[in-house]
Protein backbone atom coordinates (compact mmCIF):
# COMPACT_ATOMS: atom_id res chain seq x y z
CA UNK A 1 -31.38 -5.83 -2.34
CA UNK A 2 -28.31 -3.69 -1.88
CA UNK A 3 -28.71 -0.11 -0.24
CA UNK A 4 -26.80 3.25 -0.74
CA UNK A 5 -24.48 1.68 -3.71
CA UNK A 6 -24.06 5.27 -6.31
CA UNK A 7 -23.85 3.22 -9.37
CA UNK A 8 -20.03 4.64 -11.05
CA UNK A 9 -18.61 4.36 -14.00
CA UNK A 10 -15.23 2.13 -14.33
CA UNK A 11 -11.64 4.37 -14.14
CA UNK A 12 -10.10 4.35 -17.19
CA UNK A 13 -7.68 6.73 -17.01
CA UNK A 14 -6.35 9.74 -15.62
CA UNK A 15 -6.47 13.59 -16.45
CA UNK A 16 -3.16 14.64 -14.97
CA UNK A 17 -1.96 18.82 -15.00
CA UNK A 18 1.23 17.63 -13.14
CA UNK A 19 3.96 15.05 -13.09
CA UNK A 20 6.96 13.22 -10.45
CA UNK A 21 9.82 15.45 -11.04
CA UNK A 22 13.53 14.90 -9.86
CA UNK A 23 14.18 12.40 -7.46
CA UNK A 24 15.21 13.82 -4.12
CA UNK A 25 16.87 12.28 -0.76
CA UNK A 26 15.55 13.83 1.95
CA UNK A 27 17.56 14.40 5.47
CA UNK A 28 16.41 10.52 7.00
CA UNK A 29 17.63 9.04 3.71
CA UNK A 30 14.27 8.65 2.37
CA UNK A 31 14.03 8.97 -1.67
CA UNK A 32 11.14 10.69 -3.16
CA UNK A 33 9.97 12.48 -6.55
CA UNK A 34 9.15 15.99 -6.43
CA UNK A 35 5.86 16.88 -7.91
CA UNK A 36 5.99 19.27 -11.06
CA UNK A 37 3.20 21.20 -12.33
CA UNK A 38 2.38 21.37 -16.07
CA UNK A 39 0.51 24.33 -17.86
CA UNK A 40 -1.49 22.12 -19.66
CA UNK A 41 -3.45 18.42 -19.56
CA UNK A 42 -2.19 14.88 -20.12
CA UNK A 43 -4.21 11.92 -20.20
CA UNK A 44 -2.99 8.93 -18.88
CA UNK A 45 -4.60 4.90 -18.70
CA UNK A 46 -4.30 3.14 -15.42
CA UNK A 47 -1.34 1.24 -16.31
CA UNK A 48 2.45 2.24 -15.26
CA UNK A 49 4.92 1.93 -16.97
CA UNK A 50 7.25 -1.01 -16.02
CA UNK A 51 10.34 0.96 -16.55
CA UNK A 52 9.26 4.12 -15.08
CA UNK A 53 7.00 3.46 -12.85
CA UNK A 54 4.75 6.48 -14.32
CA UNK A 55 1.25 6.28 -15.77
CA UNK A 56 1.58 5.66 -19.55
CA UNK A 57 0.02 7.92 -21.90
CA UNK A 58 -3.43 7.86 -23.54
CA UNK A 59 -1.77 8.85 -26.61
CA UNK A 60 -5.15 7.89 -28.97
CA UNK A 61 -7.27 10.09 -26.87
CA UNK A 62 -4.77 12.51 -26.57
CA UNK A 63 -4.31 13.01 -30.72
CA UNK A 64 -7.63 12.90 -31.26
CA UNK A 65 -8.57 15.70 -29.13
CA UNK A 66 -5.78 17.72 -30.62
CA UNK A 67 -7.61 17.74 -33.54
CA UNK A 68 -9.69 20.52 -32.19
CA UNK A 69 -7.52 23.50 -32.73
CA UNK A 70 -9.45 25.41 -30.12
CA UNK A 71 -8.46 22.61 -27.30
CA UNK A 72 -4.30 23.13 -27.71
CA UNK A 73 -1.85 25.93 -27.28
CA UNK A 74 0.91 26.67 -30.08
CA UNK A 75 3.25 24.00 -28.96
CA UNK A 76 0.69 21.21 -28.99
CA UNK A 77 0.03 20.46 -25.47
CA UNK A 78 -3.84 20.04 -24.19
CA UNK A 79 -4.86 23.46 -22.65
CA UNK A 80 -9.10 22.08 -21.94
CA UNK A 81 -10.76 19.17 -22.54
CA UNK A 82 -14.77 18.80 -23.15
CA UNK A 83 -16.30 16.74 -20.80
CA UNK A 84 -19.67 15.36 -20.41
CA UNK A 85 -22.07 14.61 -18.17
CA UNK A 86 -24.33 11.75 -17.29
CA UNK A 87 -26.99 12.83 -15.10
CA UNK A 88 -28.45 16.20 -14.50
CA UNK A 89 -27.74 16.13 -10.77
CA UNK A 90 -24.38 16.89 -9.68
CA UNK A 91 -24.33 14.53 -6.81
CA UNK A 92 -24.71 11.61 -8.62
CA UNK A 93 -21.69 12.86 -11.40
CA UNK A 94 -19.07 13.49 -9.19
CA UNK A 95 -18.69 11.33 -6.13
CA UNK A 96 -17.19 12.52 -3.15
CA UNK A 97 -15.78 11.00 0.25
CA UNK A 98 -14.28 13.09 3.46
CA UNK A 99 -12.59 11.29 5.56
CA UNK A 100 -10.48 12.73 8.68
CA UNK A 101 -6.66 10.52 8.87
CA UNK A 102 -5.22 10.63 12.36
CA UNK A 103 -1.51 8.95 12.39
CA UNK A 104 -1.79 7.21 8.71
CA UNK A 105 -5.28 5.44 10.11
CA UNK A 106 -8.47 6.72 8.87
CA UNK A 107 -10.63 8.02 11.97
CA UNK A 108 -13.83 9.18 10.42
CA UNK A 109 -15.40 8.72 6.98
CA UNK A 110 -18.46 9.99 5.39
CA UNK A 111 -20.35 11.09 2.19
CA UNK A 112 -22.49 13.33 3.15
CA UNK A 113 -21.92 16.50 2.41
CA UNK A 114 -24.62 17.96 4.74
CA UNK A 115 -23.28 15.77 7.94
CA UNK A 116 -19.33 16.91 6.69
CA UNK A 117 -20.01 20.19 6.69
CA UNK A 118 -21.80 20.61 9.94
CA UNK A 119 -20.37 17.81 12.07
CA UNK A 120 -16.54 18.49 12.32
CA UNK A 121 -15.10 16.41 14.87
CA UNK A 122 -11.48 17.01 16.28
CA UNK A 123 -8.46 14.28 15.56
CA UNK A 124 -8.11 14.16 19.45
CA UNK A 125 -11.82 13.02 19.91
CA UNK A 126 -11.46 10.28 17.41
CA UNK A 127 -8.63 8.38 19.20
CA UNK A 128 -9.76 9.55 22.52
CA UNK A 129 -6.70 11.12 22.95
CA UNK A 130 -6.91 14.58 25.69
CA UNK A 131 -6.24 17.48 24.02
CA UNK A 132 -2.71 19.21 24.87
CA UNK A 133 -4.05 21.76 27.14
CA UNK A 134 -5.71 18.54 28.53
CA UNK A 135 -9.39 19.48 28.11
């Protein structure tokens, strides 16, 4: 028998209030897409788009939620979406991880929320690394 598995539903998509902007070139030379915040909801599937490189649009979804007048502002765009739920306890609908990243390598992990919140452990303690005042 397996222990602490949440059972989860499979990721179908994305609800995204933002997308990659201009593309910029930073001082080292490195290229990168701005993010760019939307004032209203797009729903995207897991895929990208091959010429792009952005999540394609759940277009289907998308109309037929539009549909409901009281969902979309005057120029069309998704301003709330209904969701449901599939258990009454909150825990087990939206899963959550913290995990503490110390130079691009994860140094501590957990999802607990009652350990997270009163165990808070330094990034210098997790590498053993001395502090800079060297305590």
């Amino acid at each position: 028998m397996l222990k602490n598995i949440t059972p989860s539903l499979p990721e179908h998509g994305k609800i995204k209030a933002g997308t990659k902007g201009e593309e910029v070139v930073s001082k080292g030379g490195k290229r990168f897409r701005l993010p760019e915040k939307l004032n209203h909801y797009i729903i995207t599937t897991t895929e990208r788009d091959p010429k792009t490189d952005l999540l394609m649009l759940e277009k289907d979804l998308m109309d037929d939620l539009k549909k409901d007048k009281a969902l979309v502002d005057s120029k069309g765009n998704l301003t709330s979406i209904p969701i449901r739920l599939l258990y009454n306890d909150i825990n087990l609908n939206l899963f959550y991880r913290n995990a503490c990243y110390v130079g691009g390598k994860c140094g501590t992990e957990t999802a607990d929320v009652d350990i997270a919140l009163s165990t808070v452990v330094p990034p210098h303690d997790l590498l053993g690394n001395p502090t800079r005042n060297g305590q």
